[in-house]
C-alpha atoms as a PDB file:
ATOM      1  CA  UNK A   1       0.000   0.000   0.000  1.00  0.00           C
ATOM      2  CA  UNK A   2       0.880   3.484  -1.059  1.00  0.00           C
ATOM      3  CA  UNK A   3       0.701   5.868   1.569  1.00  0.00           C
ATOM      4  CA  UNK A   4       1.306   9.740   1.620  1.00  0.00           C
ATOM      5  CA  UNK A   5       0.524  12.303   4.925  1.00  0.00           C
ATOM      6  CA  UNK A   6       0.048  15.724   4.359  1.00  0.00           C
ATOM      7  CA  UNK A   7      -0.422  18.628   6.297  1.00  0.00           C
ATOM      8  CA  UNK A   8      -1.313  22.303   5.817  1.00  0.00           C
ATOM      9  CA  UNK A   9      -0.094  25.030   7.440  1.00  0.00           C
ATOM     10  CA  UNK A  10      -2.940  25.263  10.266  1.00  0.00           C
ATOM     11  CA  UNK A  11      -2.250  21.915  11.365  1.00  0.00           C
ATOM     12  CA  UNK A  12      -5.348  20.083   9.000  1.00  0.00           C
ATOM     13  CA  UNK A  13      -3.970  16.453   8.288  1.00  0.00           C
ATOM     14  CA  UNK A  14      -5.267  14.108   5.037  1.00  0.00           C
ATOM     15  CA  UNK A  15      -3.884  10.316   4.727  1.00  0.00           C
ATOM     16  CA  UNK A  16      -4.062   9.163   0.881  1.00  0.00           C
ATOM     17  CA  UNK A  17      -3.935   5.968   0.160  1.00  0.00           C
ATOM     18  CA  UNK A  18      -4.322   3.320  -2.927  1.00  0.00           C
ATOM     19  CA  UNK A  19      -5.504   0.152  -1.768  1.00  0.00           C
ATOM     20  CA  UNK A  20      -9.046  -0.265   0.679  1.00  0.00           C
ATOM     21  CA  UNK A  21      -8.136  -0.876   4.054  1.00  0.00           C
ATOM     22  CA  UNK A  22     -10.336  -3.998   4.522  1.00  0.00           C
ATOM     23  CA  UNK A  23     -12.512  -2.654   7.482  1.00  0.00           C
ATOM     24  CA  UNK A  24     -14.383   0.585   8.726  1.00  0.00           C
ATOM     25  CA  UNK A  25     -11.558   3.017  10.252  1.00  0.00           C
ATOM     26  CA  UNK A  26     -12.550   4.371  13.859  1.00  0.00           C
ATOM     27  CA  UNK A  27      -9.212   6.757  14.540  1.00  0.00           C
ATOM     28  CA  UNK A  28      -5.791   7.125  13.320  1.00  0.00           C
ATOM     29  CA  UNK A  29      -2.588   7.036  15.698  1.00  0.00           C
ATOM     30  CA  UNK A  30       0.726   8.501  15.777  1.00  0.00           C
ATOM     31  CA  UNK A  31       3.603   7.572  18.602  1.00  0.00           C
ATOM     32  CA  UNK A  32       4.658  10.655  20.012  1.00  0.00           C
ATOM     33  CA  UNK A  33       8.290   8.730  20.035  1.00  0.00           C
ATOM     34  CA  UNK A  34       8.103   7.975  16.317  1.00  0.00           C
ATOM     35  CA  UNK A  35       6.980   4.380  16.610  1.00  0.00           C
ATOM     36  CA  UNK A  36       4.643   4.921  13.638  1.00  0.00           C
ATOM     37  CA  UNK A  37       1.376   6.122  12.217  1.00  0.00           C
ATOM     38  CA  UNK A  38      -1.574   3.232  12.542  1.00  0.00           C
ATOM     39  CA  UNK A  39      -5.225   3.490  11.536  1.00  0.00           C
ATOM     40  CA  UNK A  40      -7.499   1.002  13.894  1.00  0.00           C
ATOM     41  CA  UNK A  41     -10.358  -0.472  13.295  1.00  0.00           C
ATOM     42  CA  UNK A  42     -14.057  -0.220  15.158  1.00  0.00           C
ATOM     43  CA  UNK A  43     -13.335  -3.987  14.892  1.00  0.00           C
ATOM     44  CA  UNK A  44     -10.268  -4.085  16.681  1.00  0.00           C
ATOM     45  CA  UNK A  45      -8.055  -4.563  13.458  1.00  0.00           C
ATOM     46  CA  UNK A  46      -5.587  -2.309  12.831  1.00  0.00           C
ATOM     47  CA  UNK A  47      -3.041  -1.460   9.851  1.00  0.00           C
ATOM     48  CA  UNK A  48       0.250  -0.382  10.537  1.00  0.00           C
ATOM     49  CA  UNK A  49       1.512   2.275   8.158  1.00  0.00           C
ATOM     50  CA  UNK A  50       5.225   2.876   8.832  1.00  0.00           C
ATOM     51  CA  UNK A  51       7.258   5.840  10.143  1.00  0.00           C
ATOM     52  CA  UNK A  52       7.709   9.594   9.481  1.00  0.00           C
ATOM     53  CA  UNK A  53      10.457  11.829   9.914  1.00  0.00           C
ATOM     54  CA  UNK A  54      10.564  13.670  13.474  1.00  0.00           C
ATOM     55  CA  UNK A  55      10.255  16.942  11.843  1.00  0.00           C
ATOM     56  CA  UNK A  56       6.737  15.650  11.065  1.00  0.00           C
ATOM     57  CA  UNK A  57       6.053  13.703  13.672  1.00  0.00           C
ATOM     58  CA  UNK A  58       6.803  16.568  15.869  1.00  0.00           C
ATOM     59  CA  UNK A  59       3.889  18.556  14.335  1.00  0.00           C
ATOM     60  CA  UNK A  60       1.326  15.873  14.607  1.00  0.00           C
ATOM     61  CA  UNK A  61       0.583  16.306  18.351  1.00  0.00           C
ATOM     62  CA  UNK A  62      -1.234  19.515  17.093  1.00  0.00           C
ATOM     63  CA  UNK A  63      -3.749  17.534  14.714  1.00  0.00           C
ATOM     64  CA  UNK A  64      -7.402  16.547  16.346  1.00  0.00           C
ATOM     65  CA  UNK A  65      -9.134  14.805  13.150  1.00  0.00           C
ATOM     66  CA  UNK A  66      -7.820  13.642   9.906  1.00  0.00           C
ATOM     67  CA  UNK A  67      -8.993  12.782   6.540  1.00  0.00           C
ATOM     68  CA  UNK A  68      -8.426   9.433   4.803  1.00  0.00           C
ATOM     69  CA  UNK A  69      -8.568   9.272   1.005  1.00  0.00           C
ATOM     70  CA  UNK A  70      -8.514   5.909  -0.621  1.00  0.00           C
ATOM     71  CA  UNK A  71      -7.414   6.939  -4.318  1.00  0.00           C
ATOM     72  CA  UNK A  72      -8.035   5.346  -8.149  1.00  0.00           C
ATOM     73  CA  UNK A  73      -6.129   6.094 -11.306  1.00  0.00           C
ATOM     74  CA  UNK A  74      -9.707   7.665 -11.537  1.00  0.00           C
ATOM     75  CA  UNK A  75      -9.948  10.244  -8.417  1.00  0.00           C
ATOM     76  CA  UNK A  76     -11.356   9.236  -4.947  1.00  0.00           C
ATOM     77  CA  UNK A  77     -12.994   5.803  -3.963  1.00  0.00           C
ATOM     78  CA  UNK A  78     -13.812   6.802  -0.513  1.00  0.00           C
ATOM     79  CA  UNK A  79     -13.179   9.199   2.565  1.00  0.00           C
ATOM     80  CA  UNK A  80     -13.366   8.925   6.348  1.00  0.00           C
ATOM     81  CA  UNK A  81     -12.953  11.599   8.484  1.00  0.00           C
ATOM     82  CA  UNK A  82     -11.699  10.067  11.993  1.00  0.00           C
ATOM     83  CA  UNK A  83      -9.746  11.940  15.174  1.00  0.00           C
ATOM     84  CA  UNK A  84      -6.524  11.570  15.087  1.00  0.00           C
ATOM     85  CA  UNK A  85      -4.566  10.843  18.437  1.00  0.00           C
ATOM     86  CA  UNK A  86      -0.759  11.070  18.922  1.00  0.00           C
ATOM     87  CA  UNK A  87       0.652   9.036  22.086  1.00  0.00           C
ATOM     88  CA  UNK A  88       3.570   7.241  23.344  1.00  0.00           C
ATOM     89  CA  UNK A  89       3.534   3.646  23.206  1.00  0.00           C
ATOM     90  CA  UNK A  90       5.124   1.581  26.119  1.00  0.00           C
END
């Protein structure tokens, strides 16, 4: 899976991505030590997405929602709009 983060200037936050995620998204995590951005499930699954460079990372603790784009060669397939929660895992 292709995976991009962006984020604007006044801290709004979209996650595109190309393949479906294979169950209904209910937040989106960040570590606040870099572990790694993960999108869980209302089902308990959850999909690990990989890590981010602290300059980014650093900025994320200032996001409250974000919105997830699945993308087609076409446009947009679908969109969530979840909170988004940075913590420290242990």
């Amino acid at each position: 899976m292709n995976v991009a983060l962006t984020l604007s200037r006044n801290n709004k936050a979209m996650l595109i991505y190309d393949q479906p995620l294979g169950f209904q998204p209910s937040w989106v995590e960040t570590s606040a030590d870099g572990e790694g951005l993960r999108v869980i499930g209302a089902d308990g699954q959850s999909l690990k997405l990989g890590v981010f460079y602290r300059h980014i990372n650093d900025k994320l603790g200032q996001v409250g929602t974000v919105l997830m784009v699945q993308m087609g060669q076409d446009g947009p397939i679908e969109g969530f709009d979840v909170p988004f929660v940075s913590q420290t895992y242990y």
